[in-house]
C-alpha atoms as a PDB file:
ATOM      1  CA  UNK A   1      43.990 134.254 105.613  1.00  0.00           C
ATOM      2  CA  UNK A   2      42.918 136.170 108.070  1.00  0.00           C
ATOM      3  CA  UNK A   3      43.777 137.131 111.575  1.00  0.00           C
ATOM      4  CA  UNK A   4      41.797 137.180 115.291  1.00  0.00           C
ATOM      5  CA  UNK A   5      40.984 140.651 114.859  1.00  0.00           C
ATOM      6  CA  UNK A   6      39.557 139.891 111.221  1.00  0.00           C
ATOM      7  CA  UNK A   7      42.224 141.356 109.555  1.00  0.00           C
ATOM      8  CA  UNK A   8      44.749 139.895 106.393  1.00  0.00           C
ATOM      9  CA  UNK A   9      47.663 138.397 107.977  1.00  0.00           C
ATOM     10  CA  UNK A  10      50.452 139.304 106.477  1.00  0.00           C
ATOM     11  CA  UNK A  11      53.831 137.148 107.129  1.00  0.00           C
ATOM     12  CA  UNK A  12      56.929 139.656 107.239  1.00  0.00           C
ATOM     13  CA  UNK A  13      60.380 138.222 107.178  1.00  0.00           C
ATOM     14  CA  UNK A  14      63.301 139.773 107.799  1.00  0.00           C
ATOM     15  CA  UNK A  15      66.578 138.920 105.745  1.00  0.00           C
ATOM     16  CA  UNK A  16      69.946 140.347 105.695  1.00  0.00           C
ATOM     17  CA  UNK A  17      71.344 140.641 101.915  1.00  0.00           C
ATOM     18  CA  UNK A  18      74.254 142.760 101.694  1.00  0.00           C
ATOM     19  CA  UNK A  19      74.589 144.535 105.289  1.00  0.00           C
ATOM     20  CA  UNK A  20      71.041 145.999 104.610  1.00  0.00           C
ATOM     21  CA  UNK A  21      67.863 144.922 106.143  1.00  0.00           C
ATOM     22  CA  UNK A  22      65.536 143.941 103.553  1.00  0.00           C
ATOM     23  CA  UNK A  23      61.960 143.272 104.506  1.00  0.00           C
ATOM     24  CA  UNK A  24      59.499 140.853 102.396  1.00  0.00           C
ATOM     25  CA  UNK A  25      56.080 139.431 102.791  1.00  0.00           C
ATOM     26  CA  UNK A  26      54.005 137.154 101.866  1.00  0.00           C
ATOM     27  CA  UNK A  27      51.351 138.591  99.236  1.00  0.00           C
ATOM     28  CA  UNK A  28      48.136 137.203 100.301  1.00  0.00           C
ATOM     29  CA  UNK A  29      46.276 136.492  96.729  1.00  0.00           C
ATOM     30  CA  UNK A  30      49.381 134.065  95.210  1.00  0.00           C
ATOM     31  CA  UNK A  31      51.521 133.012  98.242  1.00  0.00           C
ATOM     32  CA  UNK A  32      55.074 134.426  96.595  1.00  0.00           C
ATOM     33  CA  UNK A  33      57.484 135.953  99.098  1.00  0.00           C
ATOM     34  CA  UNK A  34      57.952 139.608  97.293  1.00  0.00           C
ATOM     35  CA  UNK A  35      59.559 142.214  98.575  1.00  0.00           C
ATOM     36  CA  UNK A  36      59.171 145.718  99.349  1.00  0.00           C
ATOM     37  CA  UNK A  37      59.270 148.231  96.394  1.00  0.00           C
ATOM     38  CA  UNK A  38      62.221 150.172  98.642  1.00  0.00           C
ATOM     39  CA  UNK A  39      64.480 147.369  98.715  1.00  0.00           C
ATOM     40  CA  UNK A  40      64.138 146.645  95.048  1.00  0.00           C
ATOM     41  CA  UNK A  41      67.487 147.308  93.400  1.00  0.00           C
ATOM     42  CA  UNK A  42      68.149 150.773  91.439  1.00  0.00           C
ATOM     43  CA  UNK A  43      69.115 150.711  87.662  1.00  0.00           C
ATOM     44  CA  UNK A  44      72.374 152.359  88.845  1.00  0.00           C
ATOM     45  CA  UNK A  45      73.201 149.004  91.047  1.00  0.00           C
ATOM     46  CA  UNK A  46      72.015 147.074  88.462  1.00  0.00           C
ATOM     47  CA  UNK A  47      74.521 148.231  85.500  1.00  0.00           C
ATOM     48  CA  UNK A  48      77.637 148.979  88.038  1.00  0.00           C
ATOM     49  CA  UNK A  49      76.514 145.055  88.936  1.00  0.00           C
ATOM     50  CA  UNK A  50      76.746 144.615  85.376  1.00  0.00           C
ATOM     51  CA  UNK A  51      79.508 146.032  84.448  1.00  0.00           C
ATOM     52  CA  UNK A  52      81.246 144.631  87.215  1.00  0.00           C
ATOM     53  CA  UNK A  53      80.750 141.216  85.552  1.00  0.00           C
ATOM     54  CA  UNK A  54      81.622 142.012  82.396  1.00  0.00           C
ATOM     55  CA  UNK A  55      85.433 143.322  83.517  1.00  0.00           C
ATOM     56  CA  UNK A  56      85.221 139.438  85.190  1.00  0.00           C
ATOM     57  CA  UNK A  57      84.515 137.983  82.451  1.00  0.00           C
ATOM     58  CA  UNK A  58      86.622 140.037  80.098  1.00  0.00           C
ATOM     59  CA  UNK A  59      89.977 138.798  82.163  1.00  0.00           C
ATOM     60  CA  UNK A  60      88.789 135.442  82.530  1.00  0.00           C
ATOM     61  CA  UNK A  61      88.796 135.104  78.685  1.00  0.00           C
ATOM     62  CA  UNK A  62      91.923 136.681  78.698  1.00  0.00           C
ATOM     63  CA  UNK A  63      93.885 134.161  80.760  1.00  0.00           C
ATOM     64  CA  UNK A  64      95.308 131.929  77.877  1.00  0.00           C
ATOM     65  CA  UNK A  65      96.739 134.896  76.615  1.00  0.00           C
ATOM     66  CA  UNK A  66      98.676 136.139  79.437  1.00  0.00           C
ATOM     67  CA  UNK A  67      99.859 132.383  80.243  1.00  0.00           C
ATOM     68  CA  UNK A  68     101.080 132.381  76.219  1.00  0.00           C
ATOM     69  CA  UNK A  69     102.225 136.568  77.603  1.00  0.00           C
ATOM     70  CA  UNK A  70     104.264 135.465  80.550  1.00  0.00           C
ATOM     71  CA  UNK A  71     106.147 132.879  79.076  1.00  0.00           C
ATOM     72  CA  UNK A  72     107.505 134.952  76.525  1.00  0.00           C
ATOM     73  CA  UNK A  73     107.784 137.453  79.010  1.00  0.00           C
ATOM     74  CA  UNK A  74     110.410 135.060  80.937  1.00  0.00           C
ATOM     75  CA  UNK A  75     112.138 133.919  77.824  1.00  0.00           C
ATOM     76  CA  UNK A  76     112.854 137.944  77.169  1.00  0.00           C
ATOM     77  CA  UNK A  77     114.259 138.115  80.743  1.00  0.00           C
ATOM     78  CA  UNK A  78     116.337 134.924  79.987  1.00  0.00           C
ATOM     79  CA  UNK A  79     117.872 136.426  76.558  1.00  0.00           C
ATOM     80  CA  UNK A  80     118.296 139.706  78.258  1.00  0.00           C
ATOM     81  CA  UNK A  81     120.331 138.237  80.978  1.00  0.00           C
ATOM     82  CA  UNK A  82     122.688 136.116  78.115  1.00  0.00           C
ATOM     83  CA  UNK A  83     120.542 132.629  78.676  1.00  0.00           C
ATOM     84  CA  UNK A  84     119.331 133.321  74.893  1.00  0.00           C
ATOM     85  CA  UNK A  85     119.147 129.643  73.957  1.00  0.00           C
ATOM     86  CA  UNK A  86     116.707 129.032  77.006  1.00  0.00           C
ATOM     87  CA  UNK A  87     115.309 132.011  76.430  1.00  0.00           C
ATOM     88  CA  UNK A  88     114.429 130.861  72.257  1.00  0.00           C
ATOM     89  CA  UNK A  89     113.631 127.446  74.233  1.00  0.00           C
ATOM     90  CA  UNK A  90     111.138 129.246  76.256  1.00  0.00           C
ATOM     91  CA  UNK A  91     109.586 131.680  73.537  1.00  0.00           C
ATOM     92  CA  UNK A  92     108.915 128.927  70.731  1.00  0.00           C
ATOM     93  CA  UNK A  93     107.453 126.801  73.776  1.00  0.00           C
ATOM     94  CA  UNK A  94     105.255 129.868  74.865  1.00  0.00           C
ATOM     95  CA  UNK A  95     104.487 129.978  70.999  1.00  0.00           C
ATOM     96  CA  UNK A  96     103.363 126.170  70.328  1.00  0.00           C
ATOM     97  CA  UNK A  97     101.128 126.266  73.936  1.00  0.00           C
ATOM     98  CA  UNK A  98      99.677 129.147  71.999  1.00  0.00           C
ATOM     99  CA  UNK A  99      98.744 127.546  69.251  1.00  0.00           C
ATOM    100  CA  UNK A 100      97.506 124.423  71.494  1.00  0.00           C
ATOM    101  CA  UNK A 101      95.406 126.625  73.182  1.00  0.00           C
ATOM    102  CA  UNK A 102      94.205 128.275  69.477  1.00  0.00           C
ATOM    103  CA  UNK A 103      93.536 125.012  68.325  1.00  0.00           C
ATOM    104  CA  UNK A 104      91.622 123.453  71.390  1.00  0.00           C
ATOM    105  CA  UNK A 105      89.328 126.217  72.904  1.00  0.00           C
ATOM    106  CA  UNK A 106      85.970 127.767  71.547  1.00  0.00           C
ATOM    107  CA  UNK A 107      86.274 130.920  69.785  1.00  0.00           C
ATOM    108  CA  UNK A 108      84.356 132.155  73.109  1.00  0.00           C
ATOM    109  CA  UNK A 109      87.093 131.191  75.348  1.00  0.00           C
ATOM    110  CA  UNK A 110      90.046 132.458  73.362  1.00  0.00           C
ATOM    111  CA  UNK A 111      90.432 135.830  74.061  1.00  0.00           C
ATOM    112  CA  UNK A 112      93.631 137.875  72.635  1.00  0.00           C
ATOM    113  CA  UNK A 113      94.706 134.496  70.664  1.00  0.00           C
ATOM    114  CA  UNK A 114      91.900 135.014  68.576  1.00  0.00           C
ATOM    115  CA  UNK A 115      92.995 137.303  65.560  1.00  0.00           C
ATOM    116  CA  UNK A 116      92.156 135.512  62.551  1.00  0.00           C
ATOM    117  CA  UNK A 117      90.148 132.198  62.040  1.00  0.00           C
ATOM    118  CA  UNK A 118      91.090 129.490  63.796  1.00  0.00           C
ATOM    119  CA  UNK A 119      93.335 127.661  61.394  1.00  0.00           C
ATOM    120  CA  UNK A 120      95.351 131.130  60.598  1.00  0.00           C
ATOM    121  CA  UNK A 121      96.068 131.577  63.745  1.00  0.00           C
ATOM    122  CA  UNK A 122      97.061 127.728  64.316  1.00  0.00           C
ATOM    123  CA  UNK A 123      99.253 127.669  61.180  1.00  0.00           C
ATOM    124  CA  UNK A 124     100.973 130.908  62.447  1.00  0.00           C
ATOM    125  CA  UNK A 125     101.737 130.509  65.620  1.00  0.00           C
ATOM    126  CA  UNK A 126     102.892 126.625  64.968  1.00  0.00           C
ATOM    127  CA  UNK A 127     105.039 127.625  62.134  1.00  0.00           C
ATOM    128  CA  UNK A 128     106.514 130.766  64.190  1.00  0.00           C
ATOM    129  CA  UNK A 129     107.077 127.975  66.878  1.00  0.00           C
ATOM    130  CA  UNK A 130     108.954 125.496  64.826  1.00  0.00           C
ATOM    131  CA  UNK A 131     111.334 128.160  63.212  1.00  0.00           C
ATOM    132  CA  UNK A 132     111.822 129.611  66.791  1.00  0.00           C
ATOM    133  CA  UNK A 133     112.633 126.285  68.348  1.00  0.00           C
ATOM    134  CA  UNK A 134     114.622 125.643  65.173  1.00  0.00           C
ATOM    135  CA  UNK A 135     117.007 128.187  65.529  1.00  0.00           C
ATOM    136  CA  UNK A 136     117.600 127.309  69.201  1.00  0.00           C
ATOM    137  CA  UNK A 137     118.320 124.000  68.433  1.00  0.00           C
ATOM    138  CA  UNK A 138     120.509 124.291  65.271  1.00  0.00           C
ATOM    139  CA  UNK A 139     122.673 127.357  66.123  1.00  0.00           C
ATOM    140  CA  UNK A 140     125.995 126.982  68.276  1.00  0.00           C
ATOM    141  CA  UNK A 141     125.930 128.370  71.077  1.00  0.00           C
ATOM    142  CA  UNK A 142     129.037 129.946  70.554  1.00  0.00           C
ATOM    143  CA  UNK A 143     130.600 129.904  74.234  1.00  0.00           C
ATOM    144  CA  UNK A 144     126.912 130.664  75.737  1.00  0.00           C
ATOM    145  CA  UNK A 145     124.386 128.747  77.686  1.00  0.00           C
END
């Protein structure tokens, strides 16, 4: 295309990514909107960008794990504080949602559950659970709550 004065017209828009001006035009031969070569990302942004993601993605993996972490977490508080029958309540609980979670999500999406294969770490952490919930169940309490 060309202009009045017999020149290539050249479209320029103007678009604001990131609190930076970044111009673009229209290349004449294909019709793409490209942008100028300044504007263009460095390799520096590119890995921090990167990297960035990958810390994401690392703690959303991680996120059964620290629900399985907290609730034993609580149940520690609860035996520290003389609720230990709660508190075994609580920990073989936290351990058989563990071994839900095990069971049920990809090896992808397990994070820090993931130690052995799948049904290892299934038939541990149910078996840990049972004996856990077990003992809460079939020990007298012995005066405590």
């Amino acid at each position: 295309m060309t202009g009045p004065d017999g020149e290539a017209e050249h479209d320029v828009t103007q678009h604001n990514v990131t609190q930076r001006n970044v111009t673009r035009r229209v290349d004449p031969a294909t019709s793409v909107l490209v942008p100028e070569v300044a504007d263009l990302p460095t390799n520096l942004e590119r890995a921090q960008t990167l990297r960035r993601a990958r810390v994401r993605r690392w703690y959303v993996m991680q996120i059964p794990f620290f629900l399985v972490l907290g609730g034993m977490t609580v149940a520690g508080i609860l035996v520290f504080v003389d609720r230990w029958r709660r508190g075994a309540f609580l920990f073989g609980g936290s351990l058989a949602f563990g071994a839900v979670l095990r069971a049920l999500l990809p090896a992808s999406r397990a994070g820090l559950l993931q130690v052995r294969g799948r049904a290892f770490d299934v038939a541990a952490l149910t078996t840990l659970a049972t004996v856990v919930l077990w003992m809460a169940i079939t020990i007298d309490p012995l005066g405590t709550r």
